[in-house]
PDB file of N, CA and C in Angstrom:
ATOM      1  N   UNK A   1      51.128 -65.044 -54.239  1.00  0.00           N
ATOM      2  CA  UNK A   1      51.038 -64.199 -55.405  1.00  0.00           C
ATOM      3  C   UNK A   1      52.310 -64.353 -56.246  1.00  0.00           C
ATOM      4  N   UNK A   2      52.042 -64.437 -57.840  1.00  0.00           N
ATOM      5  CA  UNK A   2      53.078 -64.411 -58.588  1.00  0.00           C
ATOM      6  C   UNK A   2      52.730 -62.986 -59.504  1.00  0.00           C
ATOM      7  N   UNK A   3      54.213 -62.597 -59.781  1.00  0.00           N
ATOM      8  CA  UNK A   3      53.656 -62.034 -61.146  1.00  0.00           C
ATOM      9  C   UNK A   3      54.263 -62.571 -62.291  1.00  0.00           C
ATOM     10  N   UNK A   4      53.626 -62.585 -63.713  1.00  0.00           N
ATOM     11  CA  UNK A   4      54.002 -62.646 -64.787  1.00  0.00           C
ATOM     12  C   UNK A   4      53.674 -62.137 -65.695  1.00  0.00           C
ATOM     13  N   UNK A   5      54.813 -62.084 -66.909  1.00  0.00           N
ATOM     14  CA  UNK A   5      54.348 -61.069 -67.856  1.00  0.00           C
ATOM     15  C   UNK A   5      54.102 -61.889 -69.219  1.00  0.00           C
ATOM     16  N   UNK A   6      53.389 -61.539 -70.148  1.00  0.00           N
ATOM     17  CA  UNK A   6      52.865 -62.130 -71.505  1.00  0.00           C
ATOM     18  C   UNK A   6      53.455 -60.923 -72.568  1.00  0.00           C
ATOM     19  N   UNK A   7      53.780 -61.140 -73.600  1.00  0.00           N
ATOM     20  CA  UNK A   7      53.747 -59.973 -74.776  1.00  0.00           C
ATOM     21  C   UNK A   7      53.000 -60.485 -75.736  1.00  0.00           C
ATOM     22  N   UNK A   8      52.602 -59.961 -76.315  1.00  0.00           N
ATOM     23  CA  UNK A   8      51.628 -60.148 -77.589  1.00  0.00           C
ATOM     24  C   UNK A   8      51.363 -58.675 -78.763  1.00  0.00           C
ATOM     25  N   UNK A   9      51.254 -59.141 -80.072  1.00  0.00           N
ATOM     26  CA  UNK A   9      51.116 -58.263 -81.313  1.00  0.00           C
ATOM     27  C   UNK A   9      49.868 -58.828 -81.628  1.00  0.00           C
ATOM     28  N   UNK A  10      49.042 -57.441 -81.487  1.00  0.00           N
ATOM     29  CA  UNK A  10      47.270 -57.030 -82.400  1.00  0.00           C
ATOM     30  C   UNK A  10      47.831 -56.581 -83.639  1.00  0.00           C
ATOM     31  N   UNK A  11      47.374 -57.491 -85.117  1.00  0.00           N
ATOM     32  CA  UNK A  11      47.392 -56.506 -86.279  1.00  0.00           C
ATOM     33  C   UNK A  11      46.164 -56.358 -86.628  1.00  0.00           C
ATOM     34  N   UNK A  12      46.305 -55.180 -87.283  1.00  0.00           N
ATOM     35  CA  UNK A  12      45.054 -54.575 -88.002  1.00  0.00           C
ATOM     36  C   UNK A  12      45.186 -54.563 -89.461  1.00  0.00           C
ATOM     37  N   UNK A  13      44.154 -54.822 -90.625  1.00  0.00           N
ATOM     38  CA  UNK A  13      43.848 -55.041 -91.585  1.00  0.00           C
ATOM     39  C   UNK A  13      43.872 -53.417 -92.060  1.00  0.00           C
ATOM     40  N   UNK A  14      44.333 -53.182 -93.361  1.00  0.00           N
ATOM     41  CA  UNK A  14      44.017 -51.555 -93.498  1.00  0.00           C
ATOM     42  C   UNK A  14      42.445 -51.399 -93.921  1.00  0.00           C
ATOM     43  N   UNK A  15      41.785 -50.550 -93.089  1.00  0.00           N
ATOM     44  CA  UNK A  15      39.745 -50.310 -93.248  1.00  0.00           C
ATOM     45  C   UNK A  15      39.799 -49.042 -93.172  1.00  0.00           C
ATOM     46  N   UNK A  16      38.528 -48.290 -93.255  1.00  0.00           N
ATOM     47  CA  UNK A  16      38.224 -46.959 -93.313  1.00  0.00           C
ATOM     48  C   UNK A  16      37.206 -46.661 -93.150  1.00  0.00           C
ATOM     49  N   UNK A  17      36.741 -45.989 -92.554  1.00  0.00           N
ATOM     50  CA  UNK A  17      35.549 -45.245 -91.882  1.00  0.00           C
ATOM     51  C   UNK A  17      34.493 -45.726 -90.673  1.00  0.00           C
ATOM     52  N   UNK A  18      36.173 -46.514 -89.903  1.00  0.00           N
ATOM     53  CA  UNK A  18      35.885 -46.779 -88.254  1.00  0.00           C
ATOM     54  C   UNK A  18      36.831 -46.654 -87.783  1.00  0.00           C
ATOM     55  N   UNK A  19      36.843 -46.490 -86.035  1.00  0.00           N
ATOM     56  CA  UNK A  19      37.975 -46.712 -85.411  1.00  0.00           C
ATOM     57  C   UNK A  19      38.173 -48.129 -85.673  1.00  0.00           C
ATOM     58  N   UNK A  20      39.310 -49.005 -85.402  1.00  0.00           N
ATOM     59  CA  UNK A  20      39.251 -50.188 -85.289  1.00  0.00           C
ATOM     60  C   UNK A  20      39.361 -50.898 -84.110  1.00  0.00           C
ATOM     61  N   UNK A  21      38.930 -52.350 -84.351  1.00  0.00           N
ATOM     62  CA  UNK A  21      39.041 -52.572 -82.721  1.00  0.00           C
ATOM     63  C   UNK A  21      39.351 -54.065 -82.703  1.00  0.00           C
ATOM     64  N   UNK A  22      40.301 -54.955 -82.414  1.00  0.00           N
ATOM     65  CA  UNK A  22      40.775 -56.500 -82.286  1.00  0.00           C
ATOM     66  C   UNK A  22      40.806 -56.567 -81.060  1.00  0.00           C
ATOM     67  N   UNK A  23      41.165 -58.035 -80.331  1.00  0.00           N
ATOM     68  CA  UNK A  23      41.213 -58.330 -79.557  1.00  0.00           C
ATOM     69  C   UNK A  23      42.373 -59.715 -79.912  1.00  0.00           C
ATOM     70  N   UNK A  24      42.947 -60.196 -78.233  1.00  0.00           N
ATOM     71  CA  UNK A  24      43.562 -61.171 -78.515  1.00  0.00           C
ATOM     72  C   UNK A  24      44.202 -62.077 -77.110  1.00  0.00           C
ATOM     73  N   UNK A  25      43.913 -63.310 -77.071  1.00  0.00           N
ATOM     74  CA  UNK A  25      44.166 -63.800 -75.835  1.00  0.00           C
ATOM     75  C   UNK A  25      45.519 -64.543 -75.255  1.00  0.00           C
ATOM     76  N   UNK A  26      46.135 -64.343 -74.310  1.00  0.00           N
ATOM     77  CA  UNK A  26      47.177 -64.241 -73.650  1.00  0.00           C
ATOM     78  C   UNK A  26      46.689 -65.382 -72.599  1.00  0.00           C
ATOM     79  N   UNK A  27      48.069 -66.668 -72.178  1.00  0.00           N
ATOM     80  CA  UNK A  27      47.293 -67.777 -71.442  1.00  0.00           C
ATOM     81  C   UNK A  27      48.431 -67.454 -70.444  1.00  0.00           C
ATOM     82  N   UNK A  28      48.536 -67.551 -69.207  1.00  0.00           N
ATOM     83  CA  UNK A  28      49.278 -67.870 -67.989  1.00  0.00           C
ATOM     84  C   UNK A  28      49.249 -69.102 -67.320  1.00  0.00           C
ATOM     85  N   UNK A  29      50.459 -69.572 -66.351  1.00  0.00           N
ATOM     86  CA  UNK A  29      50.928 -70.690 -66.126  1.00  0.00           C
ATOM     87  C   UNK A  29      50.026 -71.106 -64.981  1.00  0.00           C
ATOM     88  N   UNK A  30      49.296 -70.112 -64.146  1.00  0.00           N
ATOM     89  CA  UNK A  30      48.063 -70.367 -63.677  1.00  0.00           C
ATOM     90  C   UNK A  30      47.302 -69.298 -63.271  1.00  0.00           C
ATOM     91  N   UNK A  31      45.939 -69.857 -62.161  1.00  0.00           N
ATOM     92  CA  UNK A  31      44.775 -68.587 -62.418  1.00  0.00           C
ATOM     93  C   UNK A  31      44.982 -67.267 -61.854  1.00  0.00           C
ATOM     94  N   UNK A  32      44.285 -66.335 -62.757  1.00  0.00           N
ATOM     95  CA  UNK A  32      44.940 -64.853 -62.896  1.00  0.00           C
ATOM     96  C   UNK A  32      44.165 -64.217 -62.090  1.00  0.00           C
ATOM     97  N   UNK A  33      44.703 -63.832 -60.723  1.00  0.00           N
ATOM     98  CA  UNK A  33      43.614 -62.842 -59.725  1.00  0.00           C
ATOM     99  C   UNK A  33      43.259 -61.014 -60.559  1.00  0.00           C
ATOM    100  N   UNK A  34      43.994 -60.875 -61.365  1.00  0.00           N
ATOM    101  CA  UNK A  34      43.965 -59.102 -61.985  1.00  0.00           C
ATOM    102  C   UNK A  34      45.363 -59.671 -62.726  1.00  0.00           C
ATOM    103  N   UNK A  35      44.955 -57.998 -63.715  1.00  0.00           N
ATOM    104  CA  UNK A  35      45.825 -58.279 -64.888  1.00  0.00           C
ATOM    105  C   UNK A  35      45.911 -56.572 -65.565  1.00  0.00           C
ATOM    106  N   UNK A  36      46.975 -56.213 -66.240  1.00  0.00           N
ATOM    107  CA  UNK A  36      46.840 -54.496 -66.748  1.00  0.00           C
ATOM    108  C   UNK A  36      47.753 -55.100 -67.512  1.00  0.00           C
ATOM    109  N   UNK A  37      47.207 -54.352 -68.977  1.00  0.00           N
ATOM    110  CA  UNK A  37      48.365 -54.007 -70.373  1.00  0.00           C
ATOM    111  C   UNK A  37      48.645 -53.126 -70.569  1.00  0.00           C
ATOM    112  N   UNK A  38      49.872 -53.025 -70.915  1.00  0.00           N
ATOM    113  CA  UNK A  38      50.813 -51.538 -71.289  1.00  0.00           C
ATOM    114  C   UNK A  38      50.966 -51.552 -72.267  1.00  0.00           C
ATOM    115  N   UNK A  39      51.466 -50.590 -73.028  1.00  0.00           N
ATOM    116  CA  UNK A  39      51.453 -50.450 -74.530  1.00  0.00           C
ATOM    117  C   UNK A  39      53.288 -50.241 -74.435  1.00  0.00           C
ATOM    118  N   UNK A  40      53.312 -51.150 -75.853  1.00  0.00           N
ATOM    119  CA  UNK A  40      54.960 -51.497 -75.632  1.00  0.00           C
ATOM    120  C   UNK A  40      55.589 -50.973 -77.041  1.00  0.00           C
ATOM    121  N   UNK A  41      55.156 -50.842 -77.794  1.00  0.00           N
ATOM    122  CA  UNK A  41      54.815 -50.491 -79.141  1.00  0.00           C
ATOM    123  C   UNK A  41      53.652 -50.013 -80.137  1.00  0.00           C
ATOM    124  N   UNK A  42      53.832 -49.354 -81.339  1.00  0.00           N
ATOM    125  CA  UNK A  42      52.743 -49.617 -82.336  1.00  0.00           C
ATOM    126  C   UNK A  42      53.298 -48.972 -83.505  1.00  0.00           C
ATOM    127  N   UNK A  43      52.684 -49.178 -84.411  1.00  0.00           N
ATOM    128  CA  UNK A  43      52.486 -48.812 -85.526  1.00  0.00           C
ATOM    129  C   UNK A  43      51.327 -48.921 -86.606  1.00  0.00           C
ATOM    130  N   UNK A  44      51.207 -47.552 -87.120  1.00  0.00           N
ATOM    131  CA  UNK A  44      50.010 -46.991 -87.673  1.00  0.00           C
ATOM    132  C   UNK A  44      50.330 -46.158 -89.236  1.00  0.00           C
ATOM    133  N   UNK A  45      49.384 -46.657 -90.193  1.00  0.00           N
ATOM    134  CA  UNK A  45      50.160 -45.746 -91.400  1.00  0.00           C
ATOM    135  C   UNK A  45      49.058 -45.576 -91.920  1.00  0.00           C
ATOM    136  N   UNK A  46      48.879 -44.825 -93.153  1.00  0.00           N
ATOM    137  CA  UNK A  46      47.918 -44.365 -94.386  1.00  0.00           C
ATOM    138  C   UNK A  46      48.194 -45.443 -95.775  1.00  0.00           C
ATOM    139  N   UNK A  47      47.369 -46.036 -96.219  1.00  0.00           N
ATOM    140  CA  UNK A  47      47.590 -47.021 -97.152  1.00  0.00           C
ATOM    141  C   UNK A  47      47.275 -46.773 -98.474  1.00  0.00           C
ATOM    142  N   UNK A  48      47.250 -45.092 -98.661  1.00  0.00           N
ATOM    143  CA  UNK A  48      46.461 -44.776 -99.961  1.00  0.00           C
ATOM    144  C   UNK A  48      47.596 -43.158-100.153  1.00  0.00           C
ATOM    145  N   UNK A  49      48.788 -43.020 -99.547  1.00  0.00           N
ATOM    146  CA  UNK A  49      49.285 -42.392 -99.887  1.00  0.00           C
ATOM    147  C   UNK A  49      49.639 -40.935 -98.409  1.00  0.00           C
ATOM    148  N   UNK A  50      49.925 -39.952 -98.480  1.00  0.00           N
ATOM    149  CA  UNK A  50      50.660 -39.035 -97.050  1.00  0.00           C
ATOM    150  C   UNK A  50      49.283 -38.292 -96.887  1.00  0.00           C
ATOM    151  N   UNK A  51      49.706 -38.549 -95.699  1.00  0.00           N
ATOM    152  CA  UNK A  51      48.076 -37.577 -95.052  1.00  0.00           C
ATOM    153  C   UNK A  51      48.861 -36.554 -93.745  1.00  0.00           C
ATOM    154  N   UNK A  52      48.055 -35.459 -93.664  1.00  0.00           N
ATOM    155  CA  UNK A  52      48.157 -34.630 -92.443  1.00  0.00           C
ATOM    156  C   UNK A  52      47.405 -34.750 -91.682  1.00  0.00           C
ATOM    157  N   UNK A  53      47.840 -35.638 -90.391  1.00  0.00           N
ATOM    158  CA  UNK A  53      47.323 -36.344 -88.917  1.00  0.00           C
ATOM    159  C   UNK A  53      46.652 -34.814 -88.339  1.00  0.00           C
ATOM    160  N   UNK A  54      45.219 -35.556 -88.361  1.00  0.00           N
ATOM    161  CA  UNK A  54      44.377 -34.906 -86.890  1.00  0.00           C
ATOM    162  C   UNK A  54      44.220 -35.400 -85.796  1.00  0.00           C
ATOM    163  N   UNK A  55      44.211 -36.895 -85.937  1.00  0.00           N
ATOM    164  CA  UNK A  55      43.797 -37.570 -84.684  1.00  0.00           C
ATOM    165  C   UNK A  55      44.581 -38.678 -84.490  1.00  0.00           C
ATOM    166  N   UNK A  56      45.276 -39.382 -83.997  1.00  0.00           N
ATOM    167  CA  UNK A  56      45.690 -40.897 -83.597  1.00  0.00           C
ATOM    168  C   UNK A  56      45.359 -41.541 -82.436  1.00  0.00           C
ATOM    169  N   UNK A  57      44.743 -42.471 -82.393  1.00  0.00           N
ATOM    170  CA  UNK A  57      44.128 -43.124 -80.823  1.00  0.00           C
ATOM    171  C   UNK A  57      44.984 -44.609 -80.851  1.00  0.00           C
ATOM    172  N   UNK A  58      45.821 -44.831 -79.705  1.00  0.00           N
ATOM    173  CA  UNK A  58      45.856 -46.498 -79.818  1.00  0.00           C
ATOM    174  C   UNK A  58      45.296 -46.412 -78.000  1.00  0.00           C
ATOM    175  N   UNK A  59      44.288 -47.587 -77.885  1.00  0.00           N
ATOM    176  CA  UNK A  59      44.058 -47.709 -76.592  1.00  0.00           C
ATOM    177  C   UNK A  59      43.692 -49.406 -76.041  1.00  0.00           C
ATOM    178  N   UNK A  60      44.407 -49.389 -74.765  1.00  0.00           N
ATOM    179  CA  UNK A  60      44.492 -51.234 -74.403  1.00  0.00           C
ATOM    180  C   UNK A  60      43.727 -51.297 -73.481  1.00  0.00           C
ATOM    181  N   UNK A  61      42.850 -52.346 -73.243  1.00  0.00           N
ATOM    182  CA  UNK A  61      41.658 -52.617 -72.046  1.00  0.00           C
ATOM    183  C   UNK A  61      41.798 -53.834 -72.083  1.00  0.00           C
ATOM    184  N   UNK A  62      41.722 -54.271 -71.091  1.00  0.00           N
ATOM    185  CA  UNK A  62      41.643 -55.759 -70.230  1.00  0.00           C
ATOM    186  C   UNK A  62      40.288 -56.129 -70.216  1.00  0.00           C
ATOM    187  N   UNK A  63      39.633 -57.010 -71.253  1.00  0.00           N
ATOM    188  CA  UNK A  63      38.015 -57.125 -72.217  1.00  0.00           C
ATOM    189  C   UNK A  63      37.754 -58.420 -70.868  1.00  0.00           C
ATOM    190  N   UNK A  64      38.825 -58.965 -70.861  1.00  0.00           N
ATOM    191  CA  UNK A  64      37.976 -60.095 -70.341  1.00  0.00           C
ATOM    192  C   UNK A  64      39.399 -61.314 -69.240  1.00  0.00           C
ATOM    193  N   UNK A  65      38.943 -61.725 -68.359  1.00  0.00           N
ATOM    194  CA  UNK A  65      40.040 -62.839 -67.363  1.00  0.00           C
ATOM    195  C   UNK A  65      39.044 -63.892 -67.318  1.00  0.00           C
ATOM    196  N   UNK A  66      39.355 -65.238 -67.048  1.00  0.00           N
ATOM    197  CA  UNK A  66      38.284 -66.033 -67.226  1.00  0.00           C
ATOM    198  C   UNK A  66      40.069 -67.620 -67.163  1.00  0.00           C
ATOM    199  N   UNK A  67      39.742 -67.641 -65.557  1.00  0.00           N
ATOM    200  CA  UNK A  67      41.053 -68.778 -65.129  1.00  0.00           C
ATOM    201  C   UNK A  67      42.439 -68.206 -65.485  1.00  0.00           C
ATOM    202  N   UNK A  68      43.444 -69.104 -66.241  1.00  0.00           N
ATOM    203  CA  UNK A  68      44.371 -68.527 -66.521  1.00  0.00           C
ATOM    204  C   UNK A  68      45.072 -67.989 -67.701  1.00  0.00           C
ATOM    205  N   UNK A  69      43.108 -67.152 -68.403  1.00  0.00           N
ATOM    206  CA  UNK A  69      43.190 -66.498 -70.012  1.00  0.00           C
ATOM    207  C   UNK A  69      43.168 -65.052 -69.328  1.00  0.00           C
ATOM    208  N   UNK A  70      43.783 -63.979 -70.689  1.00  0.00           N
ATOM    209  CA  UNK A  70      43.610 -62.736 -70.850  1.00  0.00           C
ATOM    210  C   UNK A  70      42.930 -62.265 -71.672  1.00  0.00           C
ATOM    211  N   UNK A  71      42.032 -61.634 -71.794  1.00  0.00           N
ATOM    212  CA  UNK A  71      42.100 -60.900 -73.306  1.00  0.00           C
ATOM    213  C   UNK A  71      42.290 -59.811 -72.817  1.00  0.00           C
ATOM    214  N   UNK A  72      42.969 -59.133 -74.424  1.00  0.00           N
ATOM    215  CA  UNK A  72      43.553 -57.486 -74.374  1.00  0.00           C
ATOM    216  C   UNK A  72      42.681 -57.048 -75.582  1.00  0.00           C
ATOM    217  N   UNK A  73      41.651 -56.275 -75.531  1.00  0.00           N
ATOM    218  CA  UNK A  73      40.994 -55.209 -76.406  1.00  0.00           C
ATOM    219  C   UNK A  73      41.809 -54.016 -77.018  1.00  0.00           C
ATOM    220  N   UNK A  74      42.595 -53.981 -78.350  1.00  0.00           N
ATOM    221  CA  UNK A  74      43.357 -53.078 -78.463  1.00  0.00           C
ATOM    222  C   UNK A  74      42.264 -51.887 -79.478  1.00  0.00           C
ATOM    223  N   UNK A  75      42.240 -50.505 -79.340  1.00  0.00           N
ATOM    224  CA  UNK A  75      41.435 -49.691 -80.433  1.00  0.00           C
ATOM    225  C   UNK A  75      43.113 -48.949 -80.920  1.00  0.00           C
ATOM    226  N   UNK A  76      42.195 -48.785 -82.589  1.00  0.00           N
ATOM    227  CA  UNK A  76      43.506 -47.933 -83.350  1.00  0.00           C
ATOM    228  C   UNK A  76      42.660 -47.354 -84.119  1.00  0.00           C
ATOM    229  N   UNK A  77      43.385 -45.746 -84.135  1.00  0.00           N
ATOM    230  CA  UNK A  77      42.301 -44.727 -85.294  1.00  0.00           C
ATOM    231  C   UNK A  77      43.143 -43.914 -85.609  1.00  0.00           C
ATOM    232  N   UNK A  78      43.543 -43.953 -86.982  1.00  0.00           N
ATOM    233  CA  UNK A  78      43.848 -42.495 -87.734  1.00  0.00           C
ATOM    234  C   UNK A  78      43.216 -42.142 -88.487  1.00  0.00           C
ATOM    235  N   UNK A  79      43.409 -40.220 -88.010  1.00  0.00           N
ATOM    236  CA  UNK A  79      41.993 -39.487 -88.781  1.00  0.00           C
ATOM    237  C   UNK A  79      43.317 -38.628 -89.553  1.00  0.00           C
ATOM    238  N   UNK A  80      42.592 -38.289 -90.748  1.00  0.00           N
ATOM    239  CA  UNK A  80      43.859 -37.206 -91.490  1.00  0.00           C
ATOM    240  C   UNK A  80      43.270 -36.040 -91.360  1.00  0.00           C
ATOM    241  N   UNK A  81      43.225 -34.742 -91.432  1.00  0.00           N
ATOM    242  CA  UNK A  81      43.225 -33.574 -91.463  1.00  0.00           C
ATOM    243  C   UNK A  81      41.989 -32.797 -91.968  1.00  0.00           C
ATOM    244  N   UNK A  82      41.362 -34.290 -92.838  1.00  0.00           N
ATOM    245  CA  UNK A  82      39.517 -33.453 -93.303  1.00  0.00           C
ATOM    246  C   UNK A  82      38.909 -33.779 -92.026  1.00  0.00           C
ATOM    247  N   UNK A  83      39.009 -34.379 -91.119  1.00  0.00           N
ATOM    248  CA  UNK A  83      38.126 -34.625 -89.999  1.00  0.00           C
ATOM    249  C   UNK A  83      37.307 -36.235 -90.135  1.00  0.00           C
ATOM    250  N   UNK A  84      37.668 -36.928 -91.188  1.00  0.00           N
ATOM    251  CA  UNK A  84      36.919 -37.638 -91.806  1.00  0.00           C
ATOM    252  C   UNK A  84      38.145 -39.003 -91.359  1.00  0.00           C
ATOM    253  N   UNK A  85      37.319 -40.041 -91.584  1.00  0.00           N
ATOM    254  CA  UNK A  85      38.024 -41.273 -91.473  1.00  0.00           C
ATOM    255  C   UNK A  85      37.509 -41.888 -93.014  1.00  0.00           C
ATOM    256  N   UNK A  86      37.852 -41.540 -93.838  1.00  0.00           N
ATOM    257  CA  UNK A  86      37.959 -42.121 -95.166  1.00  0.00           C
ATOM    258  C   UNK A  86      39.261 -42.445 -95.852  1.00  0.00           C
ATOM    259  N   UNK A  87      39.977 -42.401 -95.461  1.00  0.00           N
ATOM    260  CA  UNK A  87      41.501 -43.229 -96.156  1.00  0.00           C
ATOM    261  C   UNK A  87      42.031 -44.261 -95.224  1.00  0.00           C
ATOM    262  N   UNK A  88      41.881 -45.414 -96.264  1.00  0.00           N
ATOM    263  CA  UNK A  88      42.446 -46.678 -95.160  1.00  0.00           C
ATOM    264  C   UNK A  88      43.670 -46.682 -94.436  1.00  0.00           C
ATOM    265  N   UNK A  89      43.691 -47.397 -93.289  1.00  0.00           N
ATOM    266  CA  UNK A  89      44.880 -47.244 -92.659  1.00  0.00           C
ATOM    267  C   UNK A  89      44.746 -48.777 -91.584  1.00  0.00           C
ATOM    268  N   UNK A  90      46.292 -48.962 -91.674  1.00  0.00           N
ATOM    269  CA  UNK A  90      46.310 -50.057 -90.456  1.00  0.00           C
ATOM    270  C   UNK A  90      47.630 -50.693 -89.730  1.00  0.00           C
ATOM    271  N   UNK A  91      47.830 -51.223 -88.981  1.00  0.00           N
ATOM    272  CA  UNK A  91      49.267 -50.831 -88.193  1.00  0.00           C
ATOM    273  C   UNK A  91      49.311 -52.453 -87.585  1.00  0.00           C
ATOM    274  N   UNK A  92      49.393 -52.159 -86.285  1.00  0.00           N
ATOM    275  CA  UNK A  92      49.974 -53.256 -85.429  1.00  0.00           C
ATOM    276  C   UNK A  92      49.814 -52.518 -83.879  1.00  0.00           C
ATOM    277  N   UNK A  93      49.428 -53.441 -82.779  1.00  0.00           N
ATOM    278  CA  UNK A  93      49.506 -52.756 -81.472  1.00  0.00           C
ATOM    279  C   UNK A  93      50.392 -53.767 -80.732  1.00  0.00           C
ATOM    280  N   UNK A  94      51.575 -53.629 -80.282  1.00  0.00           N
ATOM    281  CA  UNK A  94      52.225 -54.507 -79.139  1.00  0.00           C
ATOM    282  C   UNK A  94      52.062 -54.343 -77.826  1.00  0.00           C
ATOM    283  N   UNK A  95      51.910 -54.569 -76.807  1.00  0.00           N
ATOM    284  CA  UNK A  95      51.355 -54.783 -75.631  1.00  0.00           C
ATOM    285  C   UNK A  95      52.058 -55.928 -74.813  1.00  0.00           C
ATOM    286  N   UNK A  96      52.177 -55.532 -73.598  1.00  0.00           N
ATOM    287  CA  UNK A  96      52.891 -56.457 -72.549  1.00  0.00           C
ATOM    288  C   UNK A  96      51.148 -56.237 -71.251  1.00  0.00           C
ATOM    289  N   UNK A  97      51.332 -57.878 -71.292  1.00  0.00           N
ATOM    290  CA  UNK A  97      50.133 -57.988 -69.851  1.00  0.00           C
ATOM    291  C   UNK A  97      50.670 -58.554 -68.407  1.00  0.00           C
ATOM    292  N   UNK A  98      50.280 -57.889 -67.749  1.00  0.00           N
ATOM    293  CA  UNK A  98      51.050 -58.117 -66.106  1.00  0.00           C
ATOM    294  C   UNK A  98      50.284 -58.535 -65.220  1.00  0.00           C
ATOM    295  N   UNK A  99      49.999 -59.675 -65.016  1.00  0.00           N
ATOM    296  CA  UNK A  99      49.091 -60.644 -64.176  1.00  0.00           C
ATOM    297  C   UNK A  99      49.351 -60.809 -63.025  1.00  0.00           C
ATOM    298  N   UNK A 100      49.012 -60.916 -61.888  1.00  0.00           N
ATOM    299  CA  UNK A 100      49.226 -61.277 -60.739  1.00  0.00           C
ATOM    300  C   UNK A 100      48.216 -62.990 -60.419  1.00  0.00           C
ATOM    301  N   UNK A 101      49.291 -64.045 -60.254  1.00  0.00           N
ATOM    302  CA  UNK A 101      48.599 -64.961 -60.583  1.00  0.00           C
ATOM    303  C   UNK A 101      48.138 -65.840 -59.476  1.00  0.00           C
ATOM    304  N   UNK A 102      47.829 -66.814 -59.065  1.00  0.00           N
ATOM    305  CA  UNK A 102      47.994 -67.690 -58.242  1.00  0.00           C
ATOM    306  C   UNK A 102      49.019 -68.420 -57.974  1.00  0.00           C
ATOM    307  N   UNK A 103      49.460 -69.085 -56.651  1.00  0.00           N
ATOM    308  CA  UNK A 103      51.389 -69.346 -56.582  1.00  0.00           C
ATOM    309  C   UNK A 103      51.145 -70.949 -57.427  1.00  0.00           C
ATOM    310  N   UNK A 104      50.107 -71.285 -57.370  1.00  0.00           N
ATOM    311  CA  UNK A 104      50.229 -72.844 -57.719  1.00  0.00           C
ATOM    312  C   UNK A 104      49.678 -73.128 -59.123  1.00  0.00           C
ATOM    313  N   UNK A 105      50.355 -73.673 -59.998  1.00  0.00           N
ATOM    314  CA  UNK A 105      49.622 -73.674 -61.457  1.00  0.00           C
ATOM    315  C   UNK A 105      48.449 -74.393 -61.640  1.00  0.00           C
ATOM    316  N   UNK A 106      47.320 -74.170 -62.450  1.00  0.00           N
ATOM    317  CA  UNK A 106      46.261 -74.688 -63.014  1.00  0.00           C
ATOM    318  C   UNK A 106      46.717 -76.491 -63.287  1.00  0.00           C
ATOM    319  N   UNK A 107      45.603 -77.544 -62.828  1.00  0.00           N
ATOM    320  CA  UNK A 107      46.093 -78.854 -63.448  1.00  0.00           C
ATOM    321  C   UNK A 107      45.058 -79.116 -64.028  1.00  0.00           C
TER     322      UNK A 107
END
């Protein structure tokens, strides 16, 4: 068993009237028995001017392993204060992935 770590930045486009949701793949030096992302950062804003936050979601899931790929499913949502997701918004999610790999690399 090895471990290793990957970092990687999800950006998001500023949209409105969804949560959002990217994805993005992370390669290791070989095949990945399990894998968990942590959230290492983010940032999230209003693109149409100051809003009063009701809701903020950033959330990381491990979508998919497949040899010695990752993907990290990142969701991002800001709601302002009508309850409504109608003012665009969009940020960035940073994330560190922690693999436990195989000792011998992929050839």
């Amino acid at each position: 068993m090895v471990v290793e770590f990957r970092q990687l930045t999800i950006h998001f486009d500023p949209t409105r009237g969804r949560k959002q949701r990217e994805s993005q793949t992370v390669t290791f030096g070989s095949t990945v028995q399990k894998a968990e992302a942590m959230l290492k950062g983010f940032r999230q804003r209003y693109n149409n001017g100051d809003h009063h936050v009701l809701e903020q979601e950033v959330d990381l899931d491990i979508t998919r392993i497949s040899g010695n790929a990752v993907t990290v499913t990142a969701d991002l949502l800001l709601r302002d204060g009508s309850g409504n997701i109608d003012d665009p918004f969009s940020g960035f999610v940073q994330a560190v992935v922690v693999a436990d790999t195989a000792a011998n690399p992929q050839t």
